[in-house]
Protein backbone atom coordinates (compact mmCIF):
# COMPACT_ATOMS: atom_id res chain seq x y z
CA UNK A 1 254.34 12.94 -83.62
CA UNK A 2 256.60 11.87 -86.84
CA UNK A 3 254.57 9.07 -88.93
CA UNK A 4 255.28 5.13 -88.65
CA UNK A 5 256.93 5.35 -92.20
CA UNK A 6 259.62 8.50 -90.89
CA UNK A 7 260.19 6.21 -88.25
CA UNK A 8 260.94 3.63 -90.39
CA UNK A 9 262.94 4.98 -93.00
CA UNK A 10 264.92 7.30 -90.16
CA UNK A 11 265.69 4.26 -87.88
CA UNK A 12 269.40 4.84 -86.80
CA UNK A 13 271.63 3.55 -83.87
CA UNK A 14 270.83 6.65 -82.18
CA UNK A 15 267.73 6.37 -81.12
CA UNK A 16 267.36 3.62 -79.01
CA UNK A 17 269.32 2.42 -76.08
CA UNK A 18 270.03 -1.05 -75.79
CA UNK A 19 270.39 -2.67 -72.36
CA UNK A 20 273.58 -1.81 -70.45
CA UNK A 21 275.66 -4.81 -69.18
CA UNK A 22 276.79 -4.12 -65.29
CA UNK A 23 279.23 -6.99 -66.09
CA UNK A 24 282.37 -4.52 -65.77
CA UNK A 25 283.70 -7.54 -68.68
CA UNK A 26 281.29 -5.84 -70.81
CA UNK A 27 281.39 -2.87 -70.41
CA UNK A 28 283.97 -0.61 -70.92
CA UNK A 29 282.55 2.59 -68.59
CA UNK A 30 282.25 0.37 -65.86
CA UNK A 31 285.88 -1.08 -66.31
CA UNK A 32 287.74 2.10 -65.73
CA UNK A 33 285.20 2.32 -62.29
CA UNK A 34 286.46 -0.86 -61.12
CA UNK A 35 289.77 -0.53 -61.75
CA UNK A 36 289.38 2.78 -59.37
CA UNK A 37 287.27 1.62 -56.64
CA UNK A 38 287.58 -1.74 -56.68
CA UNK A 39 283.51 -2.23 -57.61
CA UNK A 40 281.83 -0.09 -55.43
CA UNK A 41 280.28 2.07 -57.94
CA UNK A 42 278.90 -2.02 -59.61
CA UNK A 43 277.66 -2.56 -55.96
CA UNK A 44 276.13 0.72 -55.10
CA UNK A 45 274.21 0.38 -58.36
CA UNK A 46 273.44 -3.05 -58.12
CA UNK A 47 272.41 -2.35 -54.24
CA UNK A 48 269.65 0.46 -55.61
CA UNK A 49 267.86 -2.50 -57.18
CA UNK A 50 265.19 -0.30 -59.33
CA UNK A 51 264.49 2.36 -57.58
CA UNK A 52 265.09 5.10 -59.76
CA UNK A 53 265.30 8.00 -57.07
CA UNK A 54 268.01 6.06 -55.31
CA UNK A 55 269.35 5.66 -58.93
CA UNK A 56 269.75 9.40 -59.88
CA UNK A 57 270.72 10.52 -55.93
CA UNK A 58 273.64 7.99 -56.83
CA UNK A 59 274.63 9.21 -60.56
CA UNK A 60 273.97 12.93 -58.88
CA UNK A 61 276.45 12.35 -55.65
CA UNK A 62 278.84 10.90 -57.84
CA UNK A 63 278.70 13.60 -60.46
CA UNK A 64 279.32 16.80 -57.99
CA UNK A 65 282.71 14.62 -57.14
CA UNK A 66 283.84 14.56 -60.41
CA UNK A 67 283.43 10.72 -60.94
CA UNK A 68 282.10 10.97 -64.17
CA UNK A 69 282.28 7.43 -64.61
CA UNK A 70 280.49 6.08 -61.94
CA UNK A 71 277.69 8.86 -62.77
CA UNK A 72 277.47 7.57 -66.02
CA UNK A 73 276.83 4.20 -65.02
CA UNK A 74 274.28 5.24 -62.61
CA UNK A 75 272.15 7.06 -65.17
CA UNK A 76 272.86 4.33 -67.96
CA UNK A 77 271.04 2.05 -65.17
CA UNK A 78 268.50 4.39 -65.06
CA UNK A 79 267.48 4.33 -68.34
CA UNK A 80 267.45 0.31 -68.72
CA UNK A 81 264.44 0.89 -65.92
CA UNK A 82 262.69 4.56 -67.89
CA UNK A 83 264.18 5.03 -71.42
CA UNK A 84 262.60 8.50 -71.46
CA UNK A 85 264.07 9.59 -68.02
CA UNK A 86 265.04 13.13 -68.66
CA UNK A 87 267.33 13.70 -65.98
CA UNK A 88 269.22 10.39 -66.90
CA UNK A 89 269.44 11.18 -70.69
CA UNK A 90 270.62 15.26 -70.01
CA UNK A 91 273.58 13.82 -67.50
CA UNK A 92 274.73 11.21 -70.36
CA UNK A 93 274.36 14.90 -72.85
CA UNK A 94 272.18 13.11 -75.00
CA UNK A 95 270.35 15.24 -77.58
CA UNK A 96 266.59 15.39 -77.42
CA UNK A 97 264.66 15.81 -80.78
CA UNK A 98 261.23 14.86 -81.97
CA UNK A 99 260.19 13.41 -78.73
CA UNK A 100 262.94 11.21 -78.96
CA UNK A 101 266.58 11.06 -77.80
CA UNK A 102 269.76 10.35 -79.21
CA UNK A 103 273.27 9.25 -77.90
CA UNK A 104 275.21 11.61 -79.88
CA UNK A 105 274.47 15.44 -81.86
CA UNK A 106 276.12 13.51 -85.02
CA UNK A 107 273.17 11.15 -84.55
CA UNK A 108 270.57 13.30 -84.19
CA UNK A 109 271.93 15.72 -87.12
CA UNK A 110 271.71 12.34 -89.39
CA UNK A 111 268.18 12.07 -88.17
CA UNK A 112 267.01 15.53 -89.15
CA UNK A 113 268.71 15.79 -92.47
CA UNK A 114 267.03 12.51 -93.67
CA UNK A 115 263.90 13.76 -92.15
CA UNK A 116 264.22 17.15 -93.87
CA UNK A 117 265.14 15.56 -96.84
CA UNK A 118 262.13 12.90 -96.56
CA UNK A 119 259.53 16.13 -95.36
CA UNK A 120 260.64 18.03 -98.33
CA UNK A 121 260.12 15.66 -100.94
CA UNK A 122 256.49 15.57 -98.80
CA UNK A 123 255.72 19.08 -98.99
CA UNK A 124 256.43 19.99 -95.46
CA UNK A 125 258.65 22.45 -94.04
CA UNK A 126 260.05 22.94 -90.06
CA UNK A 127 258.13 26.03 -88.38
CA UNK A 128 259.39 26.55 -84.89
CA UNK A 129 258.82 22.49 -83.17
CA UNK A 130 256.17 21.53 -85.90
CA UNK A 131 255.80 20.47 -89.80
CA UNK A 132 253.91 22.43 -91.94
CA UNK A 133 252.87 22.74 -95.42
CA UNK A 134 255.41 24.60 -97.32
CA UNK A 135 252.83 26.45 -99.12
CA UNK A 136 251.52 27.29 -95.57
CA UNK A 137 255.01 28.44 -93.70
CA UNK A 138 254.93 32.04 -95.65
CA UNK A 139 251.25 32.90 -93.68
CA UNK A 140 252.19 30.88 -90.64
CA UNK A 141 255.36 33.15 -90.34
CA UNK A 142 253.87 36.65 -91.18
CA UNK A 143 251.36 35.48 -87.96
CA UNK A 144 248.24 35.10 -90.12
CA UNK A 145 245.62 32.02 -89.38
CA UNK A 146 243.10 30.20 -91.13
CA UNK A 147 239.69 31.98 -90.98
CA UNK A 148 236.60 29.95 -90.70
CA UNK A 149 236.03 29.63 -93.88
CA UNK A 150 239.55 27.76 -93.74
CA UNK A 151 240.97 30.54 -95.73
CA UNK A 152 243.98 32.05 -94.51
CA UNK A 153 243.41 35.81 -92.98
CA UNK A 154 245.55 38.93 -91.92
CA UNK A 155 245.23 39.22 -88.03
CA UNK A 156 245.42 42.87 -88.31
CA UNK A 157 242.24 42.87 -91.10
CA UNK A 158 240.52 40.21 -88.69
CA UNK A 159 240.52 42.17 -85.99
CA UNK A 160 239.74 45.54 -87.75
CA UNK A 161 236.07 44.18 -89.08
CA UNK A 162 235.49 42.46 -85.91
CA UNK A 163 236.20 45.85 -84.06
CA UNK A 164 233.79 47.90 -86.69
CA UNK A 165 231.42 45.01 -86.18
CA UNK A 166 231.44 45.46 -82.12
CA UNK A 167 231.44 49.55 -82.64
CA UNK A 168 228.28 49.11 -85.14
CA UNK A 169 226.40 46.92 -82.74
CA UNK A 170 226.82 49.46 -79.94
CA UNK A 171 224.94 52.00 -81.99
CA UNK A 172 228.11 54.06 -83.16
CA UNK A 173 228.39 55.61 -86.33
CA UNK A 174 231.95 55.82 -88.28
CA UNK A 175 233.16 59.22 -89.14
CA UNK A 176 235.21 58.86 -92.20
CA UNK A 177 237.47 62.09 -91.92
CA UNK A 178 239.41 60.46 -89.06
CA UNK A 179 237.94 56.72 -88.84
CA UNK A 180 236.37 57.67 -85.20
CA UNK A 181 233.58 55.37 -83.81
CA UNK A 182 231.30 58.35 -82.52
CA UNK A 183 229.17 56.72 -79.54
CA UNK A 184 225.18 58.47 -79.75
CA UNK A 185 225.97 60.21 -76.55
CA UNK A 186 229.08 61.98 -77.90
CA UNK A 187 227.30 62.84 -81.45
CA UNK A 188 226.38 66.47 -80.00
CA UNK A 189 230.40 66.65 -80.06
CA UNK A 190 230.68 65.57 -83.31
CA UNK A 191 228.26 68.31 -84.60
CA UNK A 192 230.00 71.10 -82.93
CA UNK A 193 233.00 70.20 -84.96
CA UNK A 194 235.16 68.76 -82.12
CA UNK A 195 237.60 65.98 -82.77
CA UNK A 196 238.04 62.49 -79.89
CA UNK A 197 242.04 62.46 -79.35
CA UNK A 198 242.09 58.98 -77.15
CA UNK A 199 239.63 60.25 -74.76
CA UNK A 200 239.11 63.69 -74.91
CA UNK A 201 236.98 66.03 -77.28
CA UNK A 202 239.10 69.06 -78.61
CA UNK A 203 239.40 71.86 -81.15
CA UNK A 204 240.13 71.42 -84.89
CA UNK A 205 243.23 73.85 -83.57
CA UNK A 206 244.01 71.19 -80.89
CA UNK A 207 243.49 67.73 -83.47
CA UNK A 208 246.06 69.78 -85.85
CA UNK A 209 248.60 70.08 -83.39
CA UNK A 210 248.50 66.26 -82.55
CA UNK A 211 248.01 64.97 -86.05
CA UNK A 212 250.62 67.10 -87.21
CA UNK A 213 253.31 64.18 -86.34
CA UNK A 214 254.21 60.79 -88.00
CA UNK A 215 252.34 57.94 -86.18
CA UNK A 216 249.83 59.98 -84.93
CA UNK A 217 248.46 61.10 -88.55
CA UNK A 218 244.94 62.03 -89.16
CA UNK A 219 243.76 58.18 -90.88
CA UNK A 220 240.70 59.34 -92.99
CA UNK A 221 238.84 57.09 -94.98
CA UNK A 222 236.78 56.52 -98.39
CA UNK A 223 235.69 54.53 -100.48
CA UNK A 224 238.75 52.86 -101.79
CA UNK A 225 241.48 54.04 -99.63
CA UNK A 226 242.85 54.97 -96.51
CA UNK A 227 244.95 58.04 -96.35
CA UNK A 228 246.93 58.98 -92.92
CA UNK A 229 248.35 62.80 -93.38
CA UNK A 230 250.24 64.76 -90.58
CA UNK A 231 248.43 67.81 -92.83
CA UNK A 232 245.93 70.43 -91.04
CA UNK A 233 242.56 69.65 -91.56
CA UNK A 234 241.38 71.92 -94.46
CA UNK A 235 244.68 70.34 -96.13
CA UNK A 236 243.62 66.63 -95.30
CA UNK A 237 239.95 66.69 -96.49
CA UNK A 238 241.29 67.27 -99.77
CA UNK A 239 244.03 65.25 -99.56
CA UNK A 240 241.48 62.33 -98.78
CA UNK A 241 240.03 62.55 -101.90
CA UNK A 242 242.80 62.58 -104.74
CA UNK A 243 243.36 58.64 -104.32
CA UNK A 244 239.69 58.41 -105.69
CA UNK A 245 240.67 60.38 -108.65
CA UNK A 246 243.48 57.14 -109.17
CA UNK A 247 241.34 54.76 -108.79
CA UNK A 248 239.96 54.38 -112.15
CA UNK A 249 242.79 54.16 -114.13
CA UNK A 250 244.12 51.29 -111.44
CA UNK A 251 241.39 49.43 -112.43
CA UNK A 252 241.27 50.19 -116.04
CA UNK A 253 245.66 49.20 -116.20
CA UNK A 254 245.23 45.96 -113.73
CA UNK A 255 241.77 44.61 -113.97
CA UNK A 256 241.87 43.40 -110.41
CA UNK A 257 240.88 45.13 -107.17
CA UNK A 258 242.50 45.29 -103.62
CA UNK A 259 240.69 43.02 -101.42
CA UNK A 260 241.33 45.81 -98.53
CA UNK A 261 241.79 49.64 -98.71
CA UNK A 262 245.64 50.66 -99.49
CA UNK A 263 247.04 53.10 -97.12
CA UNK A 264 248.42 55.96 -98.34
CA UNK A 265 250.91 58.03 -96.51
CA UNK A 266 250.84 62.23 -97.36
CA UNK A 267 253.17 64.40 -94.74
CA UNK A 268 252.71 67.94 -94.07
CA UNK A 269 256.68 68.57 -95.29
CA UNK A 270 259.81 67.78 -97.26
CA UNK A 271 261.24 67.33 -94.31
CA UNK A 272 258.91 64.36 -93.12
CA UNK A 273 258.66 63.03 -96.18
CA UNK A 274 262.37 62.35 -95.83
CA UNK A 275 262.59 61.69 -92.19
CA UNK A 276 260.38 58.60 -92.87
CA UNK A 277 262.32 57.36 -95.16
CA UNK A 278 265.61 57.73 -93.51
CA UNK A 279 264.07 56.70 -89.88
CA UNK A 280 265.05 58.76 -86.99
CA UNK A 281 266.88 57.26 -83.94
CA UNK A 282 265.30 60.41 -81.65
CA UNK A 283 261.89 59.86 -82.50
CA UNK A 284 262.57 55.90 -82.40
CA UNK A 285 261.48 55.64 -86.13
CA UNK A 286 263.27 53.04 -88.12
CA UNK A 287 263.60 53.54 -92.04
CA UNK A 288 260.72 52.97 -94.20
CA UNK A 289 262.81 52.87 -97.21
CA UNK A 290 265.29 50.37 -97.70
CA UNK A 291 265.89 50.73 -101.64
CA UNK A 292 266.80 54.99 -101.34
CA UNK A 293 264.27 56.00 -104.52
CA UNK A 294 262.88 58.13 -102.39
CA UNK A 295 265.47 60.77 -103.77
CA UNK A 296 263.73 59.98 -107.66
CA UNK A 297 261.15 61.92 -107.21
CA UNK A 298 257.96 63.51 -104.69
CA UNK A 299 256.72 60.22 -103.79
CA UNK A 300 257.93 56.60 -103.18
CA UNK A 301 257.35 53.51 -102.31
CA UNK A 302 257.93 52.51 -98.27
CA UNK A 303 259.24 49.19 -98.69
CA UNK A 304 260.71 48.33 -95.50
CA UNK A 305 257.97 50.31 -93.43
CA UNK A 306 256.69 47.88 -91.04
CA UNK A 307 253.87 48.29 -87.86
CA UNK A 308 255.30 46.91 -85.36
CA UNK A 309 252.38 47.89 -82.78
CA UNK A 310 250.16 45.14 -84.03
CA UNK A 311 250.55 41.96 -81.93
CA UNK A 312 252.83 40.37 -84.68
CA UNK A 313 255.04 42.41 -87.31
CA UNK A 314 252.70 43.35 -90.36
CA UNK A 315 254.03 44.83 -93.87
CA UNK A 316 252.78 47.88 -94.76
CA UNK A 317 254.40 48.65 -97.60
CA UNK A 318 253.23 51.54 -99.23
CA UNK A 319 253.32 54.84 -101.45
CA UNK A 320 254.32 58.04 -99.71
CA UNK A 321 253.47 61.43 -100.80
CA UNK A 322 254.17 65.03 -99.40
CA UNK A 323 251.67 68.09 -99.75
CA UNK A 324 253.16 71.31 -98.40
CA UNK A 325 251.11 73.88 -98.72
CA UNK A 326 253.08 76.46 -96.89
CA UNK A 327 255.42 76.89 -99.96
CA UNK A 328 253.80 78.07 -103.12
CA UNK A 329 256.30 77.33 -105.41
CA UNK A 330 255.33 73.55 -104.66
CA UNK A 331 251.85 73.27 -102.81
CA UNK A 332 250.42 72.57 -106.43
CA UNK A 333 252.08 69.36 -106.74
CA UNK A 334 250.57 68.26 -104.01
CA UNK A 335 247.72 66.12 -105.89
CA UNK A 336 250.54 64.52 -107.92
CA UNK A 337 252.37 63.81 -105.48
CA UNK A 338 249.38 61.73 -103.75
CA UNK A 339 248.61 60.05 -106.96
CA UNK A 340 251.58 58.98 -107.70
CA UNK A 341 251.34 57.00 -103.93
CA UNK A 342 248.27 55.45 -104.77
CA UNK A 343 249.42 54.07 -107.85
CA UNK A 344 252.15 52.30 -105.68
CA UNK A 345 250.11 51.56 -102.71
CA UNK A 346 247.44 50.35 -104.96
CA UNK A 347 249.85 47.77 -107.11
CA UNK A 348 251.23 46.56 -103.49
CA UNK A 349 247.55 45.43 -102.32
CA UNK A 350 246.77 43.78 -105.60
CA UNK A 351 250.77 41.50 -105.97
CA UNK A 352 252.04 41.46 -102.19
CA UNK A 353 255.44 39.47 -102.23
CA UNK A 354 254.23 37.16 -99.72
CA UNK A 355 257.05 34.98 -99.71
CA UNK A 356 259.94 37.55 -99.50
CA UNK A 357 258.02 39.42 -96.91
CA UNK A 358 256.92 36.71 -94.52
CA UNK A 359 260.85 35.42 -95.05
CA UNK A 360 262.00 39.48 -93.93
CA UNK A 361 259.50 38.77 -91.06
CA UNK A 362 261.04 35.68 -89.80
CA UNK A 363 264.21 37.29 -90.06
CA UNK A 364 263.46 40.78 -88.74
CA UNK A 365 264.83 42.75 -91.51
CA UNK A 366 263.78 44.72 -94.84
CA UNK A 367 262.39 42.27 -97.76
CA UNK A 368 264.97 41.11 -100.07
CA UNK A 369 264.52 43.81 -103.15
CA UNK A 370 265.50 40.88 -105.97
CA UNK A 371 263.77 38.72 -104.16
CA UNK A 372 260.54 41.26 -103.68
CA UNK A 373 260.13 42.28 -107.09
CA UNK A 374 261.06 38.61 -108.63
CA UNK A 375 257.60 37.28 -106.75
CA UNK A 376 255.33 39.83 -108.05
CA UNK A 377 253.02 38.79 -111.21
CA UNK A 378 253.23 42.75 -112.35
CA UNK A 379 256.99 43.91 -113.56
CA UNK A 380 258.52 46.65 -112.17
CA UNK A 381 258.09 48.97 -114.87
CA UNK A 382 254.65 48.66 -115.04
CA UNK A 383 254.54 48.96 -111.13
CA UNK A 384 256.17 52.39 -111.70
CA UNK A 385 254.15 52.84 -114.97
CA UNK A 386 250.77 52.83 -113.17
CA UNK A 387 251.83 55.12 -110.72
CA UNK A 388 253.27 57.10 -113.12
CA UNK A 389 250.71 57.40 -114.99
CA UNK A 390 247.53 58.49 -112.40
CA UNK A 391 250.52 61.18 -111.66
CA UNK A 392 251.58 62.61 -115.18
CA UNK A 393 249.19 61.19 -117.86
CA UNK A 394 245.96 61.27 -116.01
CA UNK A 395 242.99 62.92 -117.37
CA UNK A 396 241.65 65.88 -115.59
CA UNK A 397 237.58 65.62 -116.59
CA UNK A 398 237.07 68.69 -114.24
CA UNK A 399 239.41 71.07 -116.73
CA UNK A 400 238.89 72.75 -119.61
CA UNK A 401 241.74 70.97 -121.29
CA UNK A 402 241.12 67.64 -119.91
CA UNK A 403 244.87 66.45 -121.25
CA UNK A 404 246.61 69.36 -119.86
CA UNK A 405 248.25 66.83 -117.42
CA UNK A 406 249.81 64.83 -119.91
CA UNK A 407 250.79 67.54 -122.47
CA UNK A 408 252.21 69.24 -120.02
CA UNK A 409 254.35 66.49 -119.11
CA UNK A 410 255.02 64.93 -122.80
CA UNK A 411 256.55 68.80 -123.44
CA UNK A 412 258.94 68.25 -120.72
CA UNK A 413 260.04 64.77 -121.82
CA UNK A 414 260.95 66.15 -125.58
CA UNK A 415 262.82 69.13 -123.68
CA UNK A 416 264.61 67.18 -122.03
CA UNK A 417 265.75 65.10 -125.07
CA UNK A 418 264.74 61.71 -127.23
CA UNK A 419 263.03 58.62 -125.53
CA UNK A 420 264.51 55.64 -124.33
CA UNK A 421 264.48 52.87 -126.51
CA UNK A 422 261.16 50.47 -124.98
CA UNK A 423 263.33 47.66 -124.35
CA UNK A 424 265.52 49.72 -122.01
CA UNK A 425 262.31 51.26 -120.59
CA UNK A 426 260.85 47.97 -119.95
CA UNK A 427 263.99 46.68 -118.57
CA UNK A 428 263.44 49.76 -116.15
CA UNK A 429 267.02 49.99 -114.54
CA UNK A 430 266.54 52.67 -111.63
CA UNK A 431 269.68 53.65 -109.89
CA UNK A 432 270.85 55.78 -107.14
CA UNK A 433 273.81 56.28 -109.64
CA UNK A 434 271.64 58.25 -112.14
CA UNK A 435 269.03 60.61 -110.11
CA UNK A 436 267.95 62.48 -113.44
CA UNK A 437 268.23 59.48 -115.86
CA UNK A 438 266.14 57.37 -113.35
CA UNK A 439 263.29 60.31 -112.56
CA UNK A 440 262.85 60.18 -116.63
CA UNK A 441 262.92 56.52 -116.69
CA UNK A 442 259.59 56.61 -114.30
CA UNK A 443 258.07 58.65 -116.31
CA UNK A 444 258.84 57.37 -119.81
CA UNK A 445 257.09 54.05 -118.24
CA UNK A 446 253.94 56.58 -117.25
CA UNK A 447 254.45 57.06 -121.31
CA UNK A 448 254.30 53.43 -122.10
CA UNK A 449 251.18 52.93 -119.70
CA UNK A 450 249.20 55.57 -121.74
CA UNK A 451 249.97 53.96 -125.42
CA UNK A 452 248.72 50.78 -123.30
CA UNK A 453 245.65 52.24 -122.06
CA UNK A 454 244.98 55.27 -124.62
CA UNK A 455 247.08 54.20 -127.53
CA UNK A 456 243.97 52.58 -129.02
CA UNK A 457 246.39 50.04 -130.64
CA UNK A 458 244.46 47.10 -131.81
CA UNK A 459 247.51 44.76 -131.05
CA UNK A 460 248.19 46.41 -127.60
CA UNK A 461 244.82 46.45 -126.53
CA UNK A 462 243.92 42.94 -127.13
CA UNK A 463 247.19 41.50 -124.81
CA UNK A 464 246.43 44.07 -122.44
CA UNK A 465 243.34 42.33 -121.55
CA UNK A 466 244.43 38.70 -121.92
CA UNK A 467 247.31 39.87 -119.33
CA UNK A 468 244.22 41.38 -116.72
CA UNK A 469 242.15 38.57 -117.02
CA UNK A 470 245.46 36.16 -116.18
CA UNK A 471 246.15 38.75 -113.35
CA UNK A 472 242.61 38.60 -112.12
CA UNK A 473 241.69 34.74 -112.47
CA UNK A 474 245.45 33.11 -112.96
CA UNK A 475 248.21 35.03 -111.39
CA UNK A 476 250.31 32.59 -111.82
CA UNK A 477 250.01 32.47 -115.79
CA UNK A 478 250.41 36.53 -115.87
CA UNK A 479 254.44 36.79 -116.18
CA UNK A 480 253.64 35.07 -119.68
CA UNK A 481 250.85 36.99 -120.62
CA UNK A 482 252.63 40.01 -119.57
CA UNK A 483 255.79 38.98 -121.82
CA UNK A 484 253.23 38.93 -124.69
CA UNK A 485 251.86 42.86 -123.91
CA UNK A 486 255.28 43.79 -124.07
CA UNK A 487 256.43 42.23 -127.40
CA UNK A 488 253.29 43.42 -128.42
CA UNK A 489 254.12 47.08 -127.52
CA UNK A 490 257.72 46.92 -128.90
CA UNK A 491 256.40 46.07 -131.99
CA UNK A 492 254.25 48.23 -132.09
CA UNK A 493 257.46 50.86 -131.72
CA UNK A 494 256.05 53.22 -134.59
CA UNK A 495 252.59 53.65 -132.96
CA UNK A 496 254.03 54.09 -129.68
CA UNK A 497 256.23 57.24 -131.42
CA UNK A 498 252.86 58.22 -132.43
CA UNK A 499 251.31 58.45 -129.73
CA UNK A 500 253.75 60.41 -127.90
CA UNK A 501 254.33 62.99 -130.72
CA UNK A 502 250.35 63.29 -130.67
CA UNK A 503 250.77 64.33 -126.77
């Protein structure tokens, strides 16, 4: 119900309805009625007294003749006797808004721009029939709710912990390698090696051939991620683990943690690794990519992928990966691939465009990108970077040569010619117009995340962790933090050469 001060500062002609005169003298309707029947309509009126019934059986009789007239002076007496009388008010087309009505659309349209107007200056915006807090209206239109803490909560996360809650108290025990709920009668299955496909216990053989397609991926979990992989089992288990091997360096570049597990997506093919980002209309599959990148390079960012099998639409944008092992030519970059997703999915579930996205919901289609990447605290080139970086300048403790990661990838960069300048790497223009120009670009930002981290530049280092601590306690003060780290790094231009000449 709108306040006593809306109501006051709205109050227009159209929203009441003064008493109407039956004096045909005074009033006009009721003029052009007598000059046609001589008063009958007057006296048929004025015969119904106040009976309402008798009222609208008039106004209706007289309406499915075509004597508009008379009809409307019927349900103009109606509402002198019930001002809300619905029946009366839809015959005279009057416009019903905010549990009031009005004699004209131009009236009501009056009404709800000066209520808009007067709401907006409040802090309120229109969801569906209701005001709400504009600061609420993103969360309210992605479907979330407040939790009882009176914080507000993803459905989807909500329901997750209350169903690992119920499976726990039943005496089940999680199996990580495909997120089944074993129950203690089935855990002789479980120990034979068998695999629960809905109901049913099968083979490892069996579980390959289902898992093997998008949607019905393996969904294995650790510590820090979840990773769902159309790849055979032996495939998978190590496939589960490579996010882990990201996680550090997330940390380390960004300070602050997902408050969930990122999903990362890892297909058993090329093929599906494309399909997914295309969409298919045979398997029903819409596109997961709306921004094309995918073509860059062996993984990308799914930022139009979308589950619609929740009970309201929920963003899952995330990093996508391929590991084929069936061609050796490129099973090995399997692990980089994978990386390179978690770097993405991981910078999603830390700066989710919350405002973009629940906008996209409302409006059933892919997030604005300028929009998207506008919102986020982290820039784009450092959203990149990360990834970048866990993929090509990661170091592998379990080698001999621990950096044989990133020399191996700081020799193809001088191959393939001099640097960007860091202004035009930070500006970090990727386009579908250049494929090979935009591939380098990601991983000249992988470049500039390794001076950050591993530069050991006194200058660097020091705005690198104001800009974590803004991004972990103030997000809101980390776009000018992070403009600091990056005047900071170009002038620090000669190190940066360095650096990469060290590599």
């Amino acid at each position: 119900m709108i306040s006593n001060l809306l109501l006051t500062v709205l109050a227009s002609p159209g929203m009441t309805l003064p008493p109407v005169a039956l004096n045909p003298l005074l009033n006009p309707v009721l003029v052009g009625a007598s000059a046609q029947d001589d008063g009958a309509a007057a006296k048929a009126i004025a015969d119904a007294g106040e009976d309402v019934a008798k009222l609208l059986a008039l106004a209706d009789a007289w309406n499915e003749k075509s004597k508009k007239a008379e009809a409307k002076l019927a349900w103009t007496r109606v509402l002198e006797l019930d001002d809300m009388n619905e029946t009366a008010h839809k015959g005279l087309r009057h416009q019903f808004y905010d549990n009031q009505w009005f004699t004209s659309y131009s009236a009501m349209s009056k009404y709800r721009r000066a209520e808009a107007k007067l709401k907006a200056d409040q802090g309120f915006s229109r969801y569906n029939d209701e005001w709400v807090k504009t600061d609420d209206l993103p969360y309210l239109q992605m479907g979330w709710a407040k939790d009882v803490q009176g914080n507000w909560a993803d459905p989807y996360a909500i329901r997750q912990a209350e169903h690992e809650a119920k499976m726990a108290a039943e005496g089940r025990q999680l199996r990580p390698e495909d997120s089944t709920w074993v129950h203690p009668d089935d855990f002789a299955k479980w120990t034979e090696g068998k695999w629960k496909v809905g109901e049913e216990w099968v083979s490892t053989e069996e579980a390959n051939a289902y898992h093997s397609k998008p949607g019905q991926w393996w969904r294995t979990r650790t510590d820090h991620f979840d990773t769902l992989t159309t790849c055979d089992y032996e495939t998978m288990m190590n496939a589960r683990h490579v996010p882990e091997v990201a996680y550090p360096d997330l940390v380390r570049l960004y300070g602050k943690k997902p408050d969930h597990r990122p999903e990362v997506v890892v297909f058993r093919s090329m093929a599906q690794f494309n399909m997914f980002a295309q969409g298919s209309q045979e398997q029903q599959m819409p596109p997961a990519e709306n921004s094309g990148f995918s073509s860059l390079h062996y993984a990308y960012f799914a930022d139009a992928w979308y589950d619609v099998v929740s009970q309201s639409p929920r963003f899952v944008g995330t990093g996508v990966a391929y590991w084929d092992t069936s061609e050796p030519n490129i099973a090995a970059f399997g692990p980089f691939s994978i990386r390179h997703a978690a770097g993405l999915a991981y910078a999603e579930a830390i700066t989710p465009s919350i405002n973009t996205i629940s906008a996209a919901i409302a409006a059933s289609t892919a997030p604005d990108q300028a929009a998207f990447w506008a919102e986020k605290p982290v820039p784009r080139w450092l959203y990149y970077g990360g990834a970048a970086y866990v993929d090509r300048f990661i170091i592998d403790k379990q080698a001999e040569d621990p950096n044989w990661i990133r020399t191996w990838t700081a020799s193809g960069l001088k191959k393939g010619g001099e640097l960007d300048s860091l202004e035009n790497i930070l500006a970090f223009d990727l386009s579908l117009d250049r494929l090979e120009a935009s591939t380098r670009l990601i991983f000249e930002s992988g470049l500039v995340v390794a001076f950050i981290l591993d530069g050991n530049c006194e200058e660097v280092v020091a705005k690198h962790n104001q800009y974590k601590a803004a991004l972990t306690r103030k997000p809101e003060a980390a776009p000018a933090a992070m403009e600091e780290l990056q005047a900071a790094v170009i002038a620090n231009e000669k190190a940066f050469k360095a650096f990469y000449a060290g590599l």
